[in-house]
Protein backbone atom coordinates (compact mmCIF):
# COMPACT_ATOMS: atom_id res chain seq x y z
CA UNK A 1 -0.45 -37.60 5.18
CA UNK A 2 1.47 -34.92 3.93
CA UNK A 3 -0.71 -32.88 2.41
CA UNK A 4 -2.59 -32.41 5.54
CA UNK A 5 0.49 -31.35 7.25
CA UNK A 6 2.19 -29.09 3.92
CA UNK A 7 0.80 -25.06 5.39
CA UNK A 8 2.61 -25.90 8.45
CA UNK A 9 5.57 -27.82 6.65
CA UNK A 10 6.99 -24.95 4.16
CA UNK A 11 5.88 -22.17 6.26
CA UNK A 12 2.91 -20.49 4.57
CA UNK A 13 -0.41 -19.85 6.88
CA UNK A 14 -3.56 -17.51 6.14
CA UNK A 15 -4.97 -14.84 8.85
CA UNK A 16 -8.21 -13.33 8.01
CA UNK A 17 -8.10 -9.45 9.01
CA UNK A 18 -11.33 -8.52 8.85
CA UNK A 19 -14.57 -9.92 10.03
CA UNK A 20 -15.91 -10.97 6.48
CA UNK A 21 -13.14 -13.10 5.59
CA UNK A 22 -12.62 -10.29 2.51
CA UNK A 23 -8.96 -9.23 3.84
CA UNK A 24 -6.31 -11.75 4.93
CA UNK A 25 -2.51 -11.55 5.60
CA UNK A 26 -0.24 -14.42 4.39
CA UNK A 27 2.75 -15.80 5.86
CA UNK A 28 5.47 -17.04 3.99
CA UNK A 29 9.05 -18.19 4.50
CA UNK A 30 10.38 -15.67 2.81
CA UNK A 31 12.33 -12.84 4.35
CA UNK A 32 14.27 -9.58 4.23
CA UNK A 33 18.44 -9.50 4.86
CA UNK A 34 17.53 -8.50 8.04
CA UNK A 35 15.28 -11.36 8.61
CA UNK A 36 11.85 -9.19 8.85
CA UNK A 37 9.06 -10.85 6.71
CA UNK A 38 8.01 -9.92 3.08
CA UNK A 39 4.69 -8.79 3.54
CA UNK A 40 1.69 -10.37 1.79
CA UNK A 41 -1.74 -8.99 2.03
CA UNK A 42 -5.27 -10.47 0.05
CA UNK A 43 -8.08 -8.88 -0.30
CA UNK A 44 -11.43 -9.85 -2.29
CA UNK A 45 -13.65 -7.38 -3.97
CA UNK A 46 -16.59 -8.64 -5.72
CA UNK A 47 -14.93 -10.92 -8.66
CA UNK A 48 -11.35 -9.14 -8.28
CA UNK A 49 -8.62 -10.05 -6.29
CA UNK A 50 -5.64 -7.64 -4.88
CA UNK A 51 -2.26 -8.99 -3.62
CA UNK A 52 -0.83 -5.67 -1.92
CA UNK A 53 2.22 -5.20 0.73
CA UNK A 54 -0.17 -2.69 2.75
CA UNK A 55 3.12 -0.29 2.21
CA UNK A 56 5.57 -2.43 4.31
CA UNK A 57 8.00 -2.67 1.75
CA UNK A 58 8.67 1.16 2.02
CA UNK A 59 8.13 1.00 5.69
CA UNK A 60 10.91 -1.59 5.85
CA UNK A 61 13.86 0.21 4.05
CA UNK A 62 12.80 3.29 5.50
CA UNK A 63 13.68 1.65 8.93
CA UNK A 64 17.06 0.43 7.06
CA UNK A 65 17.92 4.16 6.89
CA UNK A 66 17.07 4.60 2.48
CA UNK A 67 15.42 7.64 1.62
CA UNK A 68 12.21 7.08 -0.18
CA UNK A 69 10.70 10.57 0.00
CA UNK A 70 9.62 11.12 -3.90
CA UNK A 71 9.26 8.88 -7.09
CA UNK A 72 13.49 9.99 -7.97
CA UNK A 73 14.08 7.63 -4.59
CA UNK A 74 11.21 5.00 -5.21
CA UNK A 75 12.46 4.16 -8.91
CA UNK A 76 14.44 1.37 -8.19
CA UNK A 77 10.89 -0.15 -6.59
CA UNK A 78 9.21 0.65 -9.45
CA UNK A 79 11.90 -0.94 -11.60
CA UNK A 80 11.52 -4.53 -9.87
CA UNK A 81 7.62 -4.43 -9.47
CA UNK A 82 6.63 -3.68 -13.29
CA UNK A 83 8.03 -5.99 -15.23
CA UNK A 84 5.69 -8.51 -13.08
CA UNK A 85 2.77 -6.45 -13.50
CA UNK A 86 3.22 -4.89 -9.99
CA UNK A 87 2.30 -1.45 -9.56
CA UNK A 88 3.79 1.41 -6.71
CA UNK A 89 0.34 3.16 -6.34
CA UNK A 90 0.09 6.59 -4.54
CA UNK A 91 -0.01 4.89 -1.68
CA UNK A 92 2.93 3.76 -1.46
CA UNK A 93 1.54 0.24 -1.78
CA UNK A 94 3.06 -2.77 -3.93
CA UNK A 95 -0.13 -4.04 -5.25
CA UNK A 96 -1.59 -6.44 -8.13
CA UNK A 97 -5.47 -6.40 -9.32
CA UNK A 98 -6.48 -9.79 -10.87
CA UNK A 99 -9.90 -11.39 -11.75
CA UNK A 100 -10.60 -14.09 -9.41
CA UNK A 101 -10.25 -17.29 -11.69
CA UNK A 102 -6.44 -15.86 -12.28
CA UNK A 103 -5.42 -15.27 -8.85
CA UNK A 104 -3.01 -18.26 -8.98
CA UNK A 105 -0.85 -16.19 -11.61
CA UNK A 106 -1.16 -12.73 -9.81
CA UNK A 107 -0.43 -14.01 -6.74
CA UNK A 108 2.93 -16.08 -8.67
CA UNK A 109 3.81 -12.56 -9.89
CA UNK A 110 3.03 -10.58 -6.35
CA UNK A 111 6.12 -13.32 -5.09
CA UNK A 112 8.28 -12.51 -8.13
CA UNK A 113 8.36 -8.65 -7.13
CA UNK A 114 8.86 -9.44 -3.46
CA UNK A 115 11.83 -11.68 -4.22
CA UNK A 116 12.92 -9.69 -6.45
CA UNK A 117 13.20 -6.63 -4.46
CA UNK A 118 14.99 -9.01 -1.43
CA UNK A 119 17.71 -10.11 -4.10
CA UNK A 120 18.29 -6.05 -4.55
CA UNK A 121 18.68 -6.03 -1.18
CA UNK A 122 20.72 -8.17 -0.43
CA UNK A 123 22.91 -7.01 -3.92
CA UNK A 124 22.87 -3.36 -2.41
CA UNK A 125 24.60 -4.71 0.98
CA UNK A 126 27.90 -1.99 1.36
CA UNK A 127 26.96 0.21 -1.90
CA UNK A 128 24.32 3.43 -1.32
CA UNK A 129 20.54 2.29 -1.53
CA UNK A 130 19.57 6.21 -3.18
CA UNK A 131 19.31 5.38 -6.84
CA UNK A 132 17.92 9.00 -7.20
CA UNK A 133 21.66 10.07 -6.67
CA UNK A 134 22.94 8.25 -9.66
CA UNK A 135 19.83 9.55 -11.52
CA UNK A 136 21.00 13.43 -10.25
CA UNK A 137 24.47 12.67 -11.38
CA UNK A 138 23.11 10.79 -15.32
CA UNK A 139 21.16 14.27 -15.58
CA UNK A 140 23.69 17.06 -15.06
CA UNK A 141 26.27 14.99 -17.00
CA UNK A 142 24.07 14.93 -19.96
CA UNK A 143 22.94 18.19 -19.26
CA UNK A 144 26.59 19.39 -19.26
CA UNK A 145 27.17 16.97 -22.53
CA UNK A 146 24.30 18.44 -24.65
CA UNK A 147 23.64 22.00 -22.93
CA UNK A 148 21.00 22.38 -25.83
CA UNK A 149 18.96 18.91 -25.80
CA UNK A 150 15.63 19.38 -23.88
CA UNK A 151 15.82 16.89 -20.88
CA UNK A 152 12.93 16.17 -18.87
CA UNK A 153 11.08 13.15 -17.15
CA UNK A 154 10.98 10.41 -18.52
CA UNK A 155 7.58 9.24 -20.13
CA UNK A 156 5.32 5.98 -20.07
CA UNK A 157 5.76 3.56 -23.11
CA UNK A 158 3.14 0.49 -22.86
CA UNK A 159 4.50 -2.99 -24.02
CA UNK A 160 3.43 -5.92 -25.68
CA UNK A 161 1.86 -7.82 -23.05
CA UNK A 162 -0.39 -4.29 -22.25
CA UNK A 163 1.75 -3.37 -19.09
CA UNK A 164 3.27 0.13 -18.69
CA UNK A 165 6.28 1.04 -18.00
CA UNK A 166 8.21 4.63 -17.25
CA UNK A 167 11.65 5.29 -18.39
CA UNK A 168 14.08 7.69 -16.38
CA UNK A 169 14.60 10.52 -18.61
CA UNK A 170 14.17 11.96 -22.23
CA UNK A 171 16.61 13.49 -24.25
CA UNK A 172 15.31 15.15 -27.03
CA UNK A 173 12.35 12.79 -27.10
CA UNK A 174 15.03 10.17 -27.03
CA UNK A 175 14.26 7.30 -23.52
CA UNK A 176 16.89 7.10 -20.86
CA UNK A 177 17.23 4.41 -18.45
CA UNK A 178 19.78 4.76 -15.98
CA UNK A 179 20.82 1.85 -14.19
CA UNK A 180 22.96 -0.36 -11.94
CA UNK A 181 25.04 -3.95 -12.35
CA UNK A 182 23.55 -6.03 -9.58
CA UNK A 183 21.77 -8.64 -11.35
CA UNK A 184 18.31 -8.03 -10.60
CA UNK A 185 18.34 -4.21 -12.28
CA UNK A 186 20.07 -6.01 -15.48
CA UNK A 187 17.80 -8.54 -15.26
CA UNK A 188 14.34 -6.04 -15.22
CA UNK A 189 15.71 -3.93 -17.49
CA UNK A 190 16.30 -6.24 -20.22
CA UNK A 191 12.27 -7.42 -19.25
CA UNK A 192 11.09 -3.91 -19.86
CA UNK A 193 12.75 -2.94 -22.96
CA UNK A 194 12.11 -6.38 -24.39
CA UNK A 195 8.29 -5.94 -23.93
CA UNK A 196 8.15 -1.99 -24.88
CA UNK A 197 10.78 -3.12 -28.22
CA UNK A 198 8.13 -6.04 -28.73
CA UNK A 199 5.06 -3.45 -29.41
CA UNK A 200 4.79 -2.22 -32.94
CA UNK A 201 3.61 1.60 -31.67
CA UNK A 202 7.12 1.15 -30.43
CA UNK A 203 9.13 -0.04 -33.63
CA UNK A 204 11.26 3.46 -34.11
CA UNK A 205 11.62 4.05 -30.32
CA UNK A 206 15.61 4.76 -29.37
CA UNK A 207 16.76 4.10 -25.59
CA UNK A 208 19.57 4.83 -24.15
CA UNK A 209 20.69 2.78 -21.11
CA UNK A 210 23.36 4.60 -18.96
CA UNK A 211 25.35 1.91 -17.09
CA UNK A 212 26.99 3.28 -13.82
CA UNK A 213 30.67 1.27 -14.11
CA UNK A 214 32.52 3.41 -11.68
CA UNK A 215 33.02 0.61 -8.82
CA UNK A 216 33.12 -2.71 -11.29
CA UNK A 217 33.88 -1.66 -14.84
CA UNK A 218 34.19 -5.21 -15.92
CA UNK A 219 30.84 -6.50 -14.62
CA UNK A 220 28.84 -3.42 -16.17
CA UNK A 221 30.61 -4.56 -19.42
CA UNK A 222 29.24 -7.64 -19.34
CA UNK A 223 26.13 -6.71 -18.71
CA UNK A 224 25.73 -4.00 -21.15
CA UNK A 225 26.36 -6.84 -23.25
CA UNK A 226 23.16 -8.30 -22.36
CA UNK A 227 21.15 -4.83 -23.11
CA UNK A 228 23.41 -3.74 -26.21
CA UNK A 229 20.60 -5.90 -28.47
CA UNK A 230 17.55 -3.67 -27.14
CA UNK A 231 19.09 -0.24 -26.91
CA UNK A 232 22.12 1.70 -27.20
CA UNK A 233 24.68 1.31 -23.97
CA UNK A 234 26.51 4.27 -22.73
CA UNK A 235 28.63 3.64 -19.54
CA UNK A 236 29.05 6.16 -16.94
CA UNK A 237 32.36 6.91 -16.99
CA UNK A 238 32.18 7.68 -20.84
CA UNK A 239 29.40 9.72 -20.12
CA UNK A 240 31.22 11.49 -17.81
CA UNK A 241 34.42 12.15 -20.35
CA UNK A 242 31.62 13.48 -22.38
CA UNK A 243 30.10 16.06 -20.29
CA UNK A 244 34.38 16.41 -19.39
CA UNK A 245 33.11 16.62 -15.25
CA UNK A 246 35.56 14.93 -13.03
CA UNK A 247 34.80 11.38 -11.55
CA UNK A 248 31.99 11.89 -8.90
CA UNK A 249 33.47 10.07 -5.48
C-alpha cells in the first residue's frame, strides 16, 4: 500500500545521530536555489523537543558569499524565523523548543522558517544579500534628518501570542523597522507588528516602517499599502529628501 511506501515517496527519511536515538537528522525535499538541502535536525530532551538547523543555514549563505559577521547582517534571519516562533540563538543556530505532545506544530513552524528563508533567497537572486547596508544607510539618513533625536538599537516588544520580537532602531523611543519589497519581508513584517499591535502593553506603541523603493518604487507602494494599517510608512527615497543626502547608488 501506499502508506508503507509514503517516507520514500515524497522524500522525507529519519537518521538517528547519536547512539540513544535522542538526536536525528531529517531529510526533506526541500532545497536551497542552489539545490543544497534545508537542514533539519531533532533532538529529545526529557519531555522537550528541539527542531534546530545545527547552524547550516548561516553556513550555507556564508558559502554563497553574504556576510553574516554580527546581528546588523543576521537581521534579515531573524526577521523570517520569529514570526514562527523560531529563534537565532548565540549559536548561530535556527532552533524551536516544544513540549513533546506539540511537536507536530513546532516542527510545522521549524518548515515555515526554512521555506521562508529559501523564498528570500530565491527573491534576493541579482539584488545585495547585506541588509545591514540598508540598515547603515536608514540610520545616517535619519540621523542627518533629526541631528537631535536619540537613535539607538532597536528594543524587544513581546506580542500577543507571548513571542518576542526586536525592531531595528528607536528614534526617540519611537520603533523603526527598516525593510525590503520581496514578498516574504512584507509578508513577516506585517506578522510581527500585527502580533506586537495585538498586545494591550502595546496599545500607544508608534512604528515606523522605512520602505527601501529605490529599485521598484511602484512595488514598495503597494506594499506599504499593506503595512500603512499597523504603522506609519516612510519610503526611502522620502527619507532621503528629508535628511537632503543624495541618492545612495
Amino acid at each position: 500500500m501506499i502508506c508503507s511506501k509514503i517516507s520514500e515517496l515524497i522524500g522525507f527519511e529519519c537518521h538517528p545521530l547519536s547512539d540513544d536515538g535522542s538526536v536525528a537528522m531529517i531529510d526533506t525535499p526541500f532545497a536551497f536555489a542552489d539545490g543544497d538541502g534545508v537542514p533539519v535536525y531533532v533532538e529529545k530532551l526529557a519531555n522537550q523537543v528541539r527542531f534546530f538547523d545545527d547552524g547550516n543555514v548561516i553556513l550555507h549563505f556564508r558559502g554563497r558569499g553574504v556576510t553574516l559577521d554580527d546581528h546588523r547582517h543576521t537581521r534579515f534571519l531573524r526577521n523570517l524565523a520569529e514570526p514562527n516562533g523560531v529563534q537565532l540563538n548565540a549559536m548561530g543556530e535556527l532552533e524551536i523548543w516544544a513540549k513533546a505532545d506539540e511537536a507536530p506544530a513546532a516542527f510545522a513552524r521549524y518548515m515555515s522558517t526554512l521555506l521562508a528563508v529559501c523564498a528570500w533567497e530565491v527573491d534576493q537572486t541579482g539584488a545585495s544579500t547585506d541588509t545591514s547596508l540598508f540598515l547603515d544607510e536608514v540610520t545616517m539618513c535619519l540621523r542627518a534628518w533629526k541631528p537631535h533625536a536619540s537613535i539607538g538599537e532597536g528594543a524587544d516588544y513581546v506580542g500577543v501570542s507571548g513571542q518576542v520580537y526586536k525592531m531595528d532602531l528607536q528614534l526617540d523611543g519611537r520603533a523603526v523597522l527598516a525593510i525590503g519589497t520581496h514578498p516574504a519581508t512584507v509578508s513577516t513584517a506585517a506578522k510581527k507588528l500585527l502580533d506586537i499591535s495585538a498586545a494591550t502593553e502595546n496599545a500607544e506603541l508608534d512604528v515606523l516602517v522605512v520602505i527601501d523603493d529605490r529599485q521598484d518604487a511602484e512595488l514598495a507602494k503597494r506594499e506599504g499599502l499593506v503595512l500603512d494599517s499597523v504603522s506609519s510608512v516612510l519610503m526611502m527615497t522620502r527619507l532621503e529628501r528629508n535628511a537632503n543626502t543624495p541618492r545612495l547608488q
